[in-house]
Protein backbone atom coordinates (compact mmCIF):
# COMPACT_ATOMS: atom_id res chain seq x y z
CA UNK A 1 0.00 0.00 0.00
CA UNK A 2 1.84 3.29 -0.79
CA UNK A 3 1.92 6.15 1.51
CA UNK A 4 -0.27 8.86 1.20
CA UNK A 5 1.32 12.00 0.85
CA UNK A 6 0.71 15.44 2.82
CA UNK A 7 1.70 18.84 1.84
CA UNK A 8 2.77 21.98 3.65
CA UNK A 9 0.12 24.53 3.35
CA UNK A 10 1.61 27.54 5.00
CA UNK A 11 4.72 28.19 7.03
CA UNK A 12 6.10 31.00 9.10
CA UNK A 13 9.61 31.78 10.35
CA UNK A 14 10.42 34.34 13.33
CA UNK A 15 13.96 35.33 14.40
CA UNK A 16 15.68 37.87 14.66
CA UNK A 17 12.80 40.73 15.06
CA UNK A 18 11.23 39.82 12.25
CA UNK A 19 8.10 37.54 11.32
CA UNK A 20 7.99 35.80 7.76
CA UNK A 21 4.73 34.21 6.70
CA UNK A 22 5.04 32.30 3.32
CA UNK A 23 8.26 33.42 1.94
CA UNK A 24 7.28 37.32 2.45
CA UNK A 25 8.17 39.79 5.44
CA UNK A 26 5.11 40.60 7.45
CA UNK A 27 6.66 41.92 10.17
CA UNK A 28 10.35 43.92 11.38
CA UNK A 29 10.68 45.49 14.24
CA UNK A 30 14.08 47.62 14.86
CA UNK A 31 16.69 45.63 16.65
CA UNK A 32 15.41 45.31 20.45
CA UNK A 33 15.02 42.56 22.79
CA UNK A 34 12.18 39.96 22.27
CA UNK A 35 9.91 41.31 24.85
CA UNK A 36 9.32 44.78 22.89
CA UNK A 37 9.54 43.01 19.28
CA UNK A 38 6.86 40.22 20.42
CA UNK A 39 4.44 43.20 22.11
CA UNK A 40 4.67 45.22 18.74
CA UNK A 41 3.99 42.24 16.79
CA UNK A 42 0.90 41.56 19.04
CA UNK A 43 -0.07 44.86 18.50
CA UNK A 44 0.77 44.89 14.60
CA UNK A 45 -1.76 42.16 13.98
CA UNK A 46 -4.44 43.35 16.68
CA UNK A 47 -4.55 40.05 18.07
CA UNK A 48 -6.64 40.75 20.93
CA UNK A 49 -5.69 38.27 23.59
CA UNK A 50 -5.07 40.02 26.67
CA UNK A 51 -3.74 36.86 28.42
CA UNK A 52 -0.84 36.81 25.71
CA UNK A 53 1.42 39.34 28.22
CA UNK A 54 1.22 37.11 31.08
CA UNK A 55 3.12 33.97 29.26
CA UNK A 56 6.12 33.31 29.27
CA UNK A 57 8.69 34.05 26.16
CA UNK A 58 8.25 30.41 24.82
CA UNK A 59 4.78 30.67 24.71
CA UNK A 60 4.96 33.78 23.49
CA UNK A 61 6.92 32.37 20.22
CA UNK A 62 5.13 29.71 19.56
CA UNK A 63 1.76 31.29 20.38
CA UNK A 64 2.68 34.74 17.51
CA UNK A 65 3.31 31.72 14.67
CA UNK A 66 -0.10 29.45 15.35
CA UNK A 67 -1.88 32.82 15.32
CA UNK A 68 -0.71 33.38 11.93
CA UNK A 69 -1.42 29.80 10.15
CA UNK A 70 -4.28 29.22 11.91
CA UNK A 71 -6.80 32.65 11.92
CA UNK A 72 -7.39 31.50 8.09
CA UNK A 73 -8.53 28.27 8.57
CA UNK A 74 -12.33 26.98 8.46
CA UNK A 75 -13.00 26.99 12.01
CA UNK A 76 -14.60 23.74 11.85
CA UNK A 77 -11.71 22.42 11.00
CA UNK A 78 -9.41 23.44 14.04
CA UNK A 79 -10.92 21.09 16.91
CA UNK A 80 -9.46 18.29 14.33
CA UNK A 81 -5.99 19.92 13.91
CA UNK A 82 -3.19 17.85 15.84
CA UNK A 83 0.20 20.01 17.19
CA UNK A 84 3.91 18.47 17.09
CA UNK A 85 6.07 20.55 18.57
CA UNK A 86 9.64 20.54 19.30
CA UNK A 87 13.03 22.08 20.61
CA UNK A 88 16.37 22.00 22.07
CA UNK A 89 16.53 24.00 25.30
CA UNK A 90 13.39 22.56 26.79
CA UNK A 91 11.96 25.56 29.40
CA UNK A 92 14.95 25.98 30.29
CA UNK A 93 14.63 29.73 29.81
CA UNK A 94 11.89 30.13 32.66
CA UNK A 95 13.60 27.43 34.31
CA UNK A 96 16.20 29.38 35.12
CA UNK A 97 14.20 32.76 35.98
CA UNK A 98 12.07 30.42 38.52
CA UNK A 99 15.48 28.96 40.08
CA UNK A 100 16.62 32.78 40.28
CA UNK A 101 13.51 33.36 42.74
CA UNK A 102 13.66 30.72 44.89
CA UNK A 103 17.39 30.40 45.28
CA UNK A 104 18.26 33.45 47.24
CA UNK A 105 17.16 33.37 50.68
CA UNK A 106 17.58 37.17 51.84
CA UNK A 107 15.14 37.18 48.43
CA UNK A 108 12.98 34.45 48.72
CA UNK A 109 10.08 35.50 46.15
CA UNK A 110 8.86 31.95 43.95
CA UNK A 111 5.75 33.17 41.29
CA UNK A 112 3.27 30.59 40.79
CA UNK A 113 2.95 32.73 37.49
CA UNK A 114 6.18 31.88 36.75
CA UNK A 115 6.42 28.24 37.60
CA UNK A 116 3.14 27.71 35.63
CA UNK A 117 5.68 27.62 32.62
CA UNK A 118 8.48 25.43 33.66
CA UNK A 119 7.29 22.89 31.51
CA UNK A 120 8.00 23.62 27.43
CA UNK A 121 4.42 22.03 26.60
CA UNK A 122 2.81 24.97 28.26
CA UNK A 123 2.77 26.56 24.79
CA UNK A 124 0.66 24.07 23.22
CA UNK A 125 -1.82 24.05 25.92
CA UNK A 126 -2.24 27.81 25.43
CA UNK A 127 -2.44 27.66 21.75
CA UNK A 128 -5.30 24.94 22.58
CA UNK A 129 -7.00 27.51 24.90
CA UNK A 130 -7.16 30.15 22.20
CA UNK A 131 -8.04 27.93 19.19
CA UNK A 132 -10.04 25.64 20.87
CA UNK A 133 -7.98 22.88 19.94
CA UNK A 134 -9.24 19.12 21.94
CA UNK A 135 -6.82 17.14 19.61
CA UNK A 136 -3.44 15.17 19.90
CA UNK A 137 -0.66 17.42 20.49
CA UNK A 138 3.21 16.47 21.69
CA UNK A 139 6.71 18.41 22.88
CA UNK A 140 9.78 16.87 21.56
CA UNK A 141 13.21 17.43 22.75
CA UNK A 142 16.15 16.93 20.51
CA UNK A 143 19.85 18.46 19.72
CA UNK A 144 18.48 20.97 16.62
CA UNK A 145 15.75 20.54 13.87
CA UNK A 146 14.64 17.12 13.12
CA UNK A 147 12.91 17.36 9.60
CA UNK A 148 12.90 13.86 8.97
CA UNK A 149 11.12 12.91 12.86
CA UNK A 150 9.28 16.06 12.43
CA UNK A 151 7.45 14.80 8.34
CA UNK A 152 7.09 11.42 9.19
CA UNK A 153 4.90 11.82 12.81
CA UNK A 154 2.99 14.69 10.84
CA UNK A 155 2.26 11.81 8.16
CA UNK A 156 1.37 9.16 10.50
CA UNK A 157 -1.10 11.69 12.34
CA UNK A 158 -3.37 12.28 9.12
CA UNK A 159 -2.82 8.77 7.80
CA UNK A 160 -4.12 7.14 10.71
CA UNK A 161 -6.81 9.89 10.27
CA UNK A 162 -5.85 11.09 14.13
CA UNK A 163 -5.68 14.78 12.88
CA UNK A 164 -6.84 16.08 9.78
CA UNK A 165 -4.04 19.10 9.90
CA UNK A 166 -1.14 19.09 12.20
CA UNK A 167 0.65 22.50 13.03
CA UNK A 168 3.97 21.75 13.76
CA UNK A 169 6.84 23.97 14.69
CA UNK A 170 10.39 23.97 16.16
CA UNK A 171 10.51 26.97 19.02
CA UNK A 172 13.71 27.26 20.42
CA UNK A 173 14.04 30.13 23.14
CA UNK A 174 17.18 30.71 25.12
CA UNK A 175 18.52 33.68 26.61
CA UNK A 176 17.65 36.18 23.86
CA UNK A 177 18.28 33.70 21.25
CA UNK A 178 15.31 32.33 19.72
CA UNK A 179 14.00 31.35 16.20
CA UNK A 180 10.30 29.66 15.30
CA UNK A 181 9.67 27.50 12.58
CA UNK A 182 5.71 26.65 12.22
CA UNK A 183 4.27 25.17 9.35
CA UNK A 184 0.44 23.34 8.99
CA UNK A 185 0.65 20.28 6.91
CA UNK A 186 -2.59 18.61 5.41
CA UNK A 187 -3.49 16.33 2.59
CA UNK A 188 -3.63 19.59 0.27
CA UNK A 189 -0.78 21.99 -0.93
CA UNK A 190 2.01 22.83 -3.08
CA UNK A 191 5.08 21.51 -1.03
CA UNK A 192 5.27 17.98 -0.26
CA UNK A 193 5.73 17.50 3.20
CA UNK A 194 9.00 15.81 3.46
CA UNK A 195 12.15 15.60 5.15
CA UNK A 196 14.22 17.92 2.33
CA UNK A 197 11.22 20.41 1.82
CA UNK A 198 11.05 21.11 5.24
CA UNK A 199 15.03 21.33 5.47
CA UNK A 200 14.51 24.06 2.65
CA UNK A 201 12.22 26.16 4.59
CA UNK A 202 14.24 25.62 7.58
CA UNK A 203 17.25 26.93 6.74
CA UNK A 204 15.64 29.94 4.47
């Protein structure tokens, strides 16, 4: 029985203050730190989610891509849309603000707010929240971008009809060092979701 392909229907890269959907600039910001870039982009696209400025910078990445691939789909269609996600540092980002409050004694001051985050799946449970999402959805950890893992789970979602799109993105935030990589793959498109294609748009 051959495989049934899937496609890549739209993708979206942010780094370095600036947000491309599709091959073409949406948004640049001058070159300041990630909180002011991601609260201008917010505001750019009047996203209207007041709850976006109390996540963390992780969800805060991964949350500005979904918003972008999935505002245009049919909404009946996003309670059936599966999210693979994937990075290297983990949480390690709040991690280490939440180890910074509890760690100094003279200072003692742990945030539930913060600790809320300390786990890197946080994001997809947010996107969920504002998309309404009740489908299959996994965090991966691994050394950098794994196009290969990444096309072949997204193929085995669909073809065992467990999702009928999957949003999947690598969201790596460290420091001030960050760069998304979303994409939605489905059984429609242009570009074949594979293992080179997505290297392509990867490294673009």
């Amino acid at each position: 029985m051959l495989e049934k392909k899937t496609y890549i229907q739209a993708f979206c890269t942010i780094e370095n203050n600036k947000i491309v959907l599709n091959g073409e600039t949406v948004f640049e910001s001058e070159n300041t730190g990630f909180a002011d870039f991601s609260k201008k982009a917010y505001q750019h696209f009047e996203i209207g989610y007041p709850k976006f400025f109390k996540m963390d910078n992780l969800s805060k990445l991964a949350f500005l891509g979904s918003e972008l691939l999935l505002k245009a789909q049919n909404p009946n269609d996003e309670n059936n849309t599966a999210l693979l996600f994937a990075n290297k540092s983990s949480s390690l980002d709040t991690d280490v603000k939440y180890q910074n409050s509890i760690s100094d004694k003279e200072n003692y001051f742990p945030s539930p707010a913060v600790f809320v985050y300390t786990l890197a799946n946080i994001c997809l449970g947010e996107i969920s929240i504002r998309h309404q999402l009740k489908s299959e959805n996994s965090f991966f950890i691994f050394d950098a971008f794994n196009a290969a893992f990444m096309a072949d789970y997204a193929n085995i979602l669909i073809e065992t009809q467990k999702a009928k799109n999957v949003l999947c993105g690598w969201t790596e935030f460290f420091g001030e060092d960050y760069k998304a990589f979303l994409y939605l793959v489905g059984n429609e498109g242009a570009i074949e979701n594979t293992k080179q294609n997505l290297e392509i748009l990867y490294n673009k």
